[in-house]
Protein backbone atom coordinates (compact mmCIF):
# COMPACT_ATOMS: atom_id res chain seq x y z
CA UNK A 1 5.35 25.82 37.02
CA UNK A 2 7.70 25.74 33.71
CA UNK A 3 6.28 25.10 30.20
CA UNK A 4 8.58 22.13 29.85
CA UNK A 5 6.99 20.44 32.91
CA UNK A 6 3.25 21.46 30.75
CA UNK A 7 5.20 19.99 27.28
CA UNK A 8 6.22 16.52 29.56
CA UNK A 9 2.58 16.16 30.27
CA UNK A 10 1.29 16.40 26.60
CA UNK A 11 4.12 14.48 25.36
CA UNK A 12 3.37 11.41 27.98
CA UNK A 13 -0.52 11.78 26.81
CA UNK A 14 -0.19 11.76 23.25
CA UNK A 15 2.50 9.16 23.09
CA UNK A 16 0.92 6.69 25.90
CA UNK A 17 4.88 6.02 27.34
CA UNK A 18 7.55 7.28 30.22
CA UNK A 19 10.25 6.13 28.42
CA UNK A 20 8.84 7.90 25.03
CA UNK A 21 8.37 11.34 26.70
CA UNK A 22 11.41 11.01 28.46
CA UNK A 23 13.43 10.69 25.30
CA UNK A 24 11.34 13.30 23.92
CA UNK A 25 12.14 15.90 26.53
CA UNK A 26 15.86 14.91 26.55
CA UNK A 27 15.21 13.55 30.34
CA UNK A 28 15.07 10.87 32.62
CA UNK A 29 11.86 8.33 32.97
CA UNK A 30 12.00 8.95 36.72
CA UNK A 31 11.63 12.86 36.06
CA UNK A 32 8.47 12.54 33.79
CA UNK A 33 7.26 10.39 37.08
CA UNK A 34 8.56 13.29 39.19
CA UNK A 35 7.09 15.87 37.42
CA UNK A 36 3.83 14.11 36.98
CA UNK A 37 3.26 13.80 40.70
CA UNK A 38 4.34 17.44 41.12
CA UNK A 39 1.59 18.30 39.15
CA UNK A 40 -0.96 16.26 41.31
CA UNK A 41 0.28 17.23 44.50
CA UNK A 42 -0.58 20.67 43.18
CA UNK A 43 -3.64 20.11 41.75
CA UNK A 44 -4.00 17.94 44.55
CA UNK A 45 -5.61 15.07 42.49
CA UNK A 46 -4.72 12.13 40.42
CA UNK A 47 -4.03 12.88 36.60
CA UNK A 48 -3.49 9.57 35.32
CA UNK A 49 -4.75 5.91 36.09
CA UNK A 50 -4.03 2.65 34.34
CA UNK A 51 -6.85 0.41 32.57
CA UNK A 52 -6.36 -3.13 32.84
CA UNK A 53 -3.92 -3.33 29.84
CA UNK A 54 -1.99 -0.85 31.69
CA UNK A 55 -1.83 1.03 29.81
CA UNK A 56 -2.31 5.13 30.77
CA UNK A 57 -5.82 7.15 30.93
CA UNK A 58 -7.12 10.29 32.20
CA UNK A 59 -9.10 10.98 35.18
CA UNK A 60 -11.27 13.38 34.58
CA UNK A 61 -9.28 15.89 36.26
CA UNK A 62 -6.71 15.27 33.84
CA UNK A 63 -8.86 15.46 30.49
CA UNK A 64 -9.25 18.99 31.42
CA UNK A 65 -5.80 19.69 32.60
CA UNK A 66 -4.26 18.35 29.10
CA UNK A 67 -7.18 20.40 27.19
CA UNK A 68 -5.50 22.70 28.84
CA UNK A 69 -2.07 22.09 28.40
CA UNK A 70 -2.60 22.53 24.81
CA UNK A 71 -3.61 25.40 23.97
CA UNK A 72 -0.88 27.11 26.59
CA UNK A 73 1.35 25.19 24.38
CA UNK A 74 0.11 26.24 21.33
CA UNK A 75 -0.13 29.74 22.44
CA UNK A 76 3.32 29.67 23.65
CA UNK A 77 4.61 28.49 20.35
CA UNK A 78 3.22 31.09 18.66
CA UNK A 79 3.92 33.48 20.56
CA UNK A 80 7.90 32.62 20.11
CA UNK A 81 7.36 32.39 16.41
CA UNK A 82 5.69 35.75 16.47
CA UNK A 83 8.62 37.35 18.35
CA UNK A 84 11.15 35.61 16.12
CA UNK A 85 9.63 36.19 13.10
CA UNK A 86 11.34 39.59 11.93
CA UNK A 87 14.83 38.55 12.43
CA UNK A 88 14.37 34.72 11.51
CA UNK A 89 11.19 34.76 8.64
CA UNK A 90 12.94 33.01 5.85
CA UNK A 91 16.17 31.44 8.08
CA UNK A 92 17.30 28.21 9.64
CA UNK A 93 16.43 24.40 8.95
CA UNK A 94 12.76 23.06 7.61
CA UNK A 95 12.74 18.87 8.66
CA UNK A 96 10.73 17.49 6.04
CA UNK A 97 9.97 13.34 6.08
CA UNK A 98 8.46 12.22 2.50
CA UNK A 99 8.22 8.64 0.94
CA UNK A 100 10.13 7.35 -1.80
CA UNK A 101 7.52 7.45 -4.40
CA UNK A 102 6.61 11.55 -3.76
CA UNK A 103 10.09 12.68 -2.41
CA UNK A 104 11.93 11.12 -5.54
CA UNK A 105 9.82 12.10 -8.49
CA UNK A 106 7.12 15.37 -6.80
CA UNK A 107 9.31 16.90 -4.49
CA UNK A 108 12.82 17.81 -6.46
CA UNK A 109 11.39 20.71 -8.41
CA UNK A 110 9.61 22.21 -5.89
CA UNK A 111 12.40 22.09 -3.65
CA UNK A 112 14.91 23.64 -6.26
CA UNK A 113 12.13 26.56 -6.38
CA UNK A 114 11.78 27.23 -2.44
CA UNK A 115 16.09 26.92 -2.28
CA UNK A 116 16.14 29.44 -5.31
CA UNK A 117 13.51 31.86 -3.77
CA UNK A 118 15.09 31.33 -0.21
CA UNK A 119 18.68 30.56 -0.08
CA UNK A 120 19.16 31.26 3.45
CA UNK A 121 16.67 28.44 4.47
CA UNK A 122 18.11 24.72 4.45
CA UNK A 123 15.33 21.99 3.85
CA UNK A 124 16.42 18.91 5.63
CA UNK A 125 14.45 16.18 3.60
CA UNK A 126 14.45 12.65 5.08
CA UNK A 127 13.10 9.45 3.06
CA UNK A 128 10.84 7.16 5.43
CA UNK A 129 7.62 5.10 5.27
CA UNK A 130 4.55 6.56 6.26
CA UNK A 131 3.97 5.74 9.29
CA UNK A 132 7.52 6.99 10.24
CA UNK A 133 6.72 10.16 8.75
CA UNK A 134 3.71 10.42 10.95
CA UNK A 135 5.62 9.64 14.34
CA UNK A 136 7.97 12.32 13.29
CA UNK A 137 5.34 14.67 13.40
CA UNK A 138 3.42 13.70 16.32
CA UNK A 139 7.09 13.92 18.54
CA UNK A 140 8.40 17.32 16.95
CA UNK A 141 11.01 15.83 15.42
CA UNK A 142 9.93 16.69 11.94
CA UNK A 143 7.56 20.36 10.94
CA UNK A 144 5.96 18.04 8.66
CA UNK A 145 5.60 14.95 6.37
CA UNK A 146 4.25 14.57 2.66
CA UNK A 147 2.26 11.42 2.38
CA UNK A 148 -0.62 9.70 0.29
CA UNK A 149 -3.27 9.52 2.19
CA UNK A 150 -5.75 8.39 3.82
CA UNK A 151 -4.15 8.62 7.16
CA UNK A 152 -6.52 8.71 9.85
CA UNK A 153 -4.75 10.00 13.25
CA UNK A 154 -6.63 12.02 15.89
CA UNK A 155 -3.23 13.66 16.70
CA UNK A 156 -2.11 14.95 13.20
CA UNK A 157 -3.21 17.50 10.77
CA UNK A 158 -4.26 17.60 7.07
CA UNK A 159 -3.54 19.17 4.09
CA UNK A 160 -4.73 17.68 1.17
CA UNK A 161 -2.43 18.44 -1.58
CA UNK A 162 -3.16 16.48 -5.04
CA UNK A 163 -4.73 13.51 -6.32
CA UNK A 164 -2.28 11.41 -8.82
CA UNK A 165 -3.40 9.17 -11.27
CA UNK A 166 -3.18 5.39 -11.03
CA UNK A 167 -2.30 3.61 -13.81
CA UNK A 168 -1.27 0.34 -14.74
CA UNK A 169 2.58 -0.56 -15.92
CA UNK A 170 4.13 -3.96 -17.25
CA UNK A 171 7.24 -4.35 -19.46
CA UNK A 172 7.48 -3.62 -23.17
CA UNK A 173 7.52 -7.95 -23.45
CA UNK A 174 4.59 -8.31 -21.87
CA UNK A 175 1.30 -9.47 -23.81
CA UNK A 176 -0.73 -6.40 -22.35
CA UNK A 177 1.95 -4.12 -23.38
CA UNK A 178 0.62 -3.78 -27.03
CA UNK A 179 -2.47 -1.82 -25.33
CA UNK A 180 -3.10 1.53 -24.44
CA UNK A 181 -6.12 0.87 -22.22
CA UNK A 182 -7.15 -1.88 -20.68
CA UNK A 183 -10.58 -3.14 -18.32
CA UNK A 184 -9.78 -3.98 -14.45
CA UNK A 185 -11.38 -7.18 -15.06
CA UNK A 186 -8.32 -8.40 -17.69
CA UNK A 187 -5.82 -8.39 -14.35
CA UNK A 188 -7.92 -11.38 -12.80
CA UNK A 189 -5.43 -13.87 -12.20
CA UNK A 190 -2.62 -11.59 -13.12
CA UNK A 191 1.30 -11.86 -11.58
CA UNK A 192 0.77 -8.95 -9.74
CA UNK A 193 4.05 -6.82 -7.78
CA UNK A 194 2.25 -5.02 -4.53
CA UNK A 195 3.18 -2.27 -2.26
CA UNK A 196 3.80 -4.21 1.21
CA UNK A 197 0.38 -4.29 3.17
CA UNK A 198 0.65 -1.47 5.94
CA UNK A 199 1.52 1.16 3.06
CA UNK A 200 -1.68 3.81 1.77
CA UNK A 201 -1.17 3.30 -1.10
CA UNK A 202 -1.63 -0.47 -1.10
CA UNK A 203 -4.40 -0.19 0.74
CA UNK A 204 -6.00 2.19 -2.05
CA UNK A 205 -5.32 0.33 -4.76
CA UNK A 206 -6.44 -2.81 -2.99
CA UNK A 207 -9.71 -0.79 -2.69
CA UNK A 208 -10.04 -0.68 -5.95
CA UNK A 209 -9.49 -4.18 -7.20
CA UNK A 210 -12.00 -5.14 -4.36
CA UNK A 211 -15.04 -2.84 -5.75
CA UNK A 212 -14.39 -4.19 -9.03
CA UNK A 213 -14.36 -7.79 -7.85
CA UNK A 214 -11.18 -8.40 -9.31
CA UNK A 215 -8.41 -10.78 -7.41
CA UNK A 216 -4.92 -10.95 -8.78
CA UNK A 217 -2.04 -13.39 -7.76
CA UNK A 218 0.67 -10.88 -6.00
CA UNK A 219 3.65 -12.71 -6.72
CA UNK A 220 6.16 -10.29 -4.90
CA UNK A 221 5.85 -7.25 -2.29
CA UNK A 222 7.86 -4.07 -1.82
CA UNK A 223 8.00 -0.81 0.26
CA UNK A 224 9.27 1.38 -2.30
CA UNK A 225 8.24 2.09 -5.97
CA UNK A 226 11.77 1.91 -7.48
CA UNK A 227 11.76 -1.91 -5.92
CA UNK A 228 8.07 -1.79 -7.88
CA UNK A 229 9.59 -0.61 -11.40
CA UNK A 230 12.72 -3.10 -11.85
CA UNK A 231 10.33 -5.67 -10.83
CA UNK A 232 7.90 -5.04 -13.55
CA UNK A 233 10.71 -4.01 -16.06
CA UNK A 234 12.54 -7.50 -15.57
CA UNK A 235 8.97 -9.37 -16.74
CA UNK A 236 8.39 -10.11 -12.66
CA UNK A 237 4.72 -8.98 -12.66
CA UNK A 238 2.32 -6.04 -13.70
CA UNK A 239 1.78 -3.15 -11.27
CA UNK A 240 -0.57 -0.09 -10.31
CA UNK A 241 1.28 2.80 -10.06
CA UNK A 242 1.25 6.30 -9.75
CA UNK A 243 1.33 7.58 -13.05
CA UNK A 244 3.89 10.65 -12.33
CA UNK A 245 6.58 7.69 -11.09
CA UNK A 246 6.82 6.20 -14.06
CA UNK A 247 7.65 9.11 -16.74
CA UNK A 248 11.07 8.58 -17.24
CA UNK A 249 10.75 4.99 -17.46
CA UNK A 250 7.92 5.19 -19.77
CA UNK A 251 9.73 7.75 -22.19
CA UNK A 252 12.65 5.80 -21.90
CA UNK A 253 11.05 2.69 -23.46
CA UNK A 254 11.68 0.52 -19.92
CA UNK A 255 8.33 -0.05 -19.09
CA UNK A 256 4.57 0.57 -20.44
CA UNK A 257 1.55 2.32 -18.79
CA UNK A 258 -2.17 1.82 -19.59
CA UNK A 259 -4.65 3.98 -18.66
CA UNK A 260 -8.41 1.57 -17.34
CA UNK A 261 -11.72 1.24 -19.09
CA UNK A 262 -13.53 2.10 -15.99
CA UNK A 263 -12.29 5.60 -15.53
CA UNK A 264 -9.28 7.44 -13.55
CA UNK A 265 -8.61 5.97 -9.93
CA UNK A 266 -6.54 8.52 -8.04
CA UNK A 267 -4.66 8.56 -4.61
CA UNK A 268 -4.67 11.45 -2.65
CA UNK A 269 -1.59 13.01 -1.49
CA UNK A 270 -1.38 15.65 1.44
CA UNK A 271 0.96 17.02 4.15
CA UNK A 272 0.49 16.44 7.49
CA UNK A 273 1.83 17.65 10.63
CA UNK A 274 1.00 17.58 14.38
CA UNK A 275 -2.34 19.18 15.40
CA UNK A 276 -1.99 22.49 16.88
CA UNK A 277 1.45 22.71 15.70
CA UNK A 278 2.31 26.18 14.41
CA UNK A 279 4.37 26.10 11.41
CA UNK A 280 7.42 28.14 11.66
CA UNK A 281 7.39 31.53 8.34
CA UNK A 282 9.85 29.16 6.26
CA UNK A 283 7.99 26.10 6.58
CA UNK A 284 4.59 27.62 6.00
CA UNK A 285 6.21 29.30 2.80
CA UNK A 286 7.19 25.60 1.81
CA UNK A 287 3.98 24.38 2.24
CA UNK A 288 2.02 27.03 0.38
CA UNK A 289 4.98 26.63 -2.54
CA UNK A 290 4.33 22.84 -2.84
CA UNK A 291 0.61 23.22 -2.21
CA UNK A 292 0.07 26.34 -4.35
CA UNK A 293 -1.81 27.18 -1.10
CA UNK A 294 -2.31 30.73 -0.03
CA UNK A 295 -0.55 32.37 2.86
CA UNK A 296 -2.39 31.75 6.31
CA UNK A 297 -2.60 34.09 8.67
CA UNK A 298 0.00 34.27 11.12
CA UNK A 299 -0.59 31.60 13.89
CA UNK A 300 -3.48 30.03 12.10
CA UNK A 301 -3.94 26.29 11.93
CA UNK A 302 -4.98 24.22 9.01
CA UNK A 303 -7.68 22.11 9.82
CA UNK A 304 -8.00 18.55 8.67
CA UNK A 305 -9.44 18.30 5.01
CA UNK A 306 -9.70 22.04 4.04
CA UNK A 307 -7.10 22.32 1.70
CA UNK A 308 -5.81 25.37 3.28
């Protein structure tokens, strides 16, 4: 039996599609179907059954066999890390996927730093929405994506990074921009300019007009912050913000933040990547730069929420 026929398997699992492994595996759909029944007339039982959506579940027999499946795979990719590592530690290409609002205003320095301390290493860094990011991870075609949180996927990893401070921002015309703080309750009714709906952080600062019973009138919707910021500077609308993506602006009297009554309201940022995925030396040095996390030992897995 080959790995690759063992990486087929997983891949057709965790993404639920023929045509998706195929194309992950750089193959034909009729050879994931011809490798699948390989592997039952070896096992010499059924892996896989249909529900009546169609769509693809385990027998039993194949819960264990993808359990299994795994770890080999795991093992096996560390394993060729761990042989690599001398002559490729700090070398090659780290694929990074961010969204606008980190990559453009949290990333830069750091990246500067790691390119600095590791010229030899190229970090690929891609711009997409989140839940881009996360397919990237889950099919290998990224080592791992910086997101704000929460992102709740059984397949994917988490390292919490940082929590950034919400604040509110409106143009220097607007009535409100005379304050310095203001109560949630003054944005009932307000012209408000909203992430789109299927973005985090929309859904956390939606969160937190809800517990405060406040409703505002969302008069426009983007999916990226710098959309966000001309909108508010041109007098569209007030917005809630993360506070570090609006410094420039803010210094360079284009638009005004206010800090709330109530207290700080913060969303979390982390990195994520695809569970049981072992991080190659240079993009484990990456993440401990951005994180200011300290070096895991080799092979070791961060596990969801431990800020390791």
């Amino acid at each position: 039996m080959h790995i690759e026929t063992l990486k087929t398997f997983r891949d057709l699992i965790e993404t639920g599609s023929f045509t998706r492994a195929a194309q992950m595996n750089l193959i034909s759909q009729s050879a994931v179907s011809q490798q699948l029944k390989s592997l039952e007339t070896r096992y010499d039982c059924r892996l896989l059954d249909r529900n009546r959506r169609g769509r693809i579940v385990l027998t039993d027999e194949g819960k264990r066999f993808y359990a299994g499946c795994r770890e080999v795979l795991e093992r096996f990719q560390s394993l060729e890390l761990h042989v690599r590592e001398r002559s490729t530690a700090f070398a090659g290409t780290i694929r990074v996927a961010t969204v606008y609002s980190i990559g453009l205003h949290e990333l830069p320095p750091h990246v500067t730093r790691f390119m600095k301390t590791h010229p030899q290493v190229k970090v690929h860094l891609e711009y997409r929405r989140t839940n881009q990011v996360c397919e990237g991870c889950r099919d290998d075609t990224l080592d791992f994506g910086i997101v704000a949180l929460p992102i709740r996927r059984s397949n994917l990893d988490v390292i919490r990074w940082q929590e950034e401070t919400l604040v509110l921002i409106c143009s220097p015309d607007h009535p409100l921009a005379r304050r310095r703080r203001i109560s949630l309750s003054r944005l009932q009714g307000e012209e408000f300019i909203a992430f789109e709906r299927d973005i985090p952080t929309r859904k956390t600062i939606d969160g937190v007009l809800s517990r405060h019973g406040v409703k505002v009138n969302r008069v426009m919707e983007f999916d990226n912050i710098e959309t966000i910021k001309r909108a508010v500077e041109v007098g569209n609308g007030v917005s809630i913000v993360p506070q570090t993506t609006v410094v420039d602006a803010v210094q360079r009297g284009r638009l005004v933040q206010l800090t709330f009554t109530e207290g700080r309201f913060t969303r979390t940022v982390g990195v994520v990547h695809r569970r049981g995925r072992v991080l190659s030396p240079a993009a484990r040095a990456f993440v401990d730069m951005v994180t200011g996390a300290p070096r895991l030992p080799y092979g070791a897995v961060a596990k969801p929420g431990s800020g390791t």
